[in-house]
Structure formats: structure tokens, C-alpha cells
Protein backbone atom coordinates (compact mmCIF):
# COMPACT_ATOMS: atom_id res chain seq x y z
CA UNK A 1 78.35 172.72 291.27
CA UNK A 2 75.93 172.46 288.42
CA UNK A 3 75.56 174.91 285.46
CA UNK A 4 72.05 176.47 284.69
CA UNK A 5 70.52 178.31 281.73
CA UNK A 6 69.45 182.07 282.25
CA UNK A 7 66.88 183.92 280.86
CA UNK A 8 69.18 185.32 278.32
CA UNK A 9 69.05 181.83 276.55
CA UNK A 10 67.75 182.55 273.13
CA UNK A 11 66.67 179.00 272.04
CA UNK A 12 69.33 178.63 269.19
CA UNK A 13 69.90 174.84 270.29
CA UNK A 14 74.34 175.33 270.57
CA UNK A 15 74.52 174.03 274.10
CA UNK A 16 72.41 171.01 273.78
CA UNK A 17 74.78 168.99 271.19
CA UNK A 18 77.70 169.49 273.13
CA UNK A 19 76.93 168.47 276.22
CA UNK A 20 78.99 165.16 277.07
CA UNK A 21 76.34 163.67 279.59
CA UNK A 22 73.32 164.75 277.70
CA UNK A 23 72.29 167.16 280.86
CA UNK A 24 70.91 169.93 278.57
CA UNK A 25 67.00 169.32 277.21
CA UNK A 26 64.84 172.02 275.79
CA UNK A 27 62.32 173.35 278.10
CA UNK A 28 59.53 175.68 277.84
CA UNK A 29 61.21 178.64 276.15
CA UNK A 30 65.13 178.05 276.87
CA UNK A 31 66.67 174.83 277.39
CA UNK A 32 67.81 173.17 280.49
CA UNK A 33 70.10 171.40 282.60
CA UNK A 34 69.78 168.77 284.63
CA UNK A 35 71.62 169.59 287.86
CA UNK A 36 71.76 165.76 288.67
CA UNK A 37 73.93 164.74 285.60
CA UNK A 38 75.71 168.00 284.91
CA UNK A 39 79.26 167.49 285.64
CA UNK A 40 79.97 171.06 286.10
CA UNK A 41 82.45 171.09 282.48
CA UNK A 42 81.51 174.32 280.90
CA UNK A 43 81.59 173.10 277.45
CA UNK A 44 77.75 173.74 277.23
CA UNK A 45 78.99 178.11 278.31
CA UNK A 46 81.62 177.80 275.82
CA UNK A 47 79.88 177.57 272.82
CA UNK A 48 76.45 179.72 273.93
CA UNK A 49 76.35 182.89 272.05
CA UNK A 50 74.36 184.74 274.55
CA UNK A 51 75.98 183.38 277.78
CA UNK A 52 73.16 182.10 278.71
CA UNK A 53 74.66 179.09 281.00
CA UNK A 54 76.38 180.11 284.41
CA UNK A 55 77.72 178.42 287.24
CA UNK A 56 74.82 177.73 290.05
């Protein structure tokens, strides 16, 4: 199951650098993931400071 990026996401570009598969892009106002190439590792939730990114 893939991660995705709440509302809470504040913008501060932590997740995106992290991400081993490149998933994460910035979108309008938060960032992203891409459901298709997210391989469900967390590492993106571990370093948000808003936990913004949760389990679909």
C-alpha cells in the first residue's frame, strides 16, 4: 500500500530528498507521492516534521 501526503504537509521539502524511488514531487501547495512507484518504505514519514505522510 502506498503512502500519501496530508493536508498537514507544510511544504518544508524533508520528504522529497529521501525518498529512494524518487515517488515524492512537489505539487500545488504540499508535495506528493506517486502511488505507482512508492514502495510503501516509510522513510519519506520518518523524517516529516508534521506527519504529514500516512499509509493509504
Amino acid at each position: 500500500m502506498a503512502y500519501i501526503i496530508t493536508d498537514a504537509c507544510i511544504y518544508c521539502g524533508a520528504c522529497e530528498p529521501e525518498c529512494p524511488v524518487d515517488a515524492i514531487s512537489p505539487g500545488d501547495g504540499k508535495y506528493v507521492i506517486d502511488a505507482s512507484k512508492c514502495i510503501d518504505c516509510g522513510a519519506c514519514a520518518n523524517v516529516c516534521p508534521v506527519d504529514a505522510p500516512q499509509p493509504e
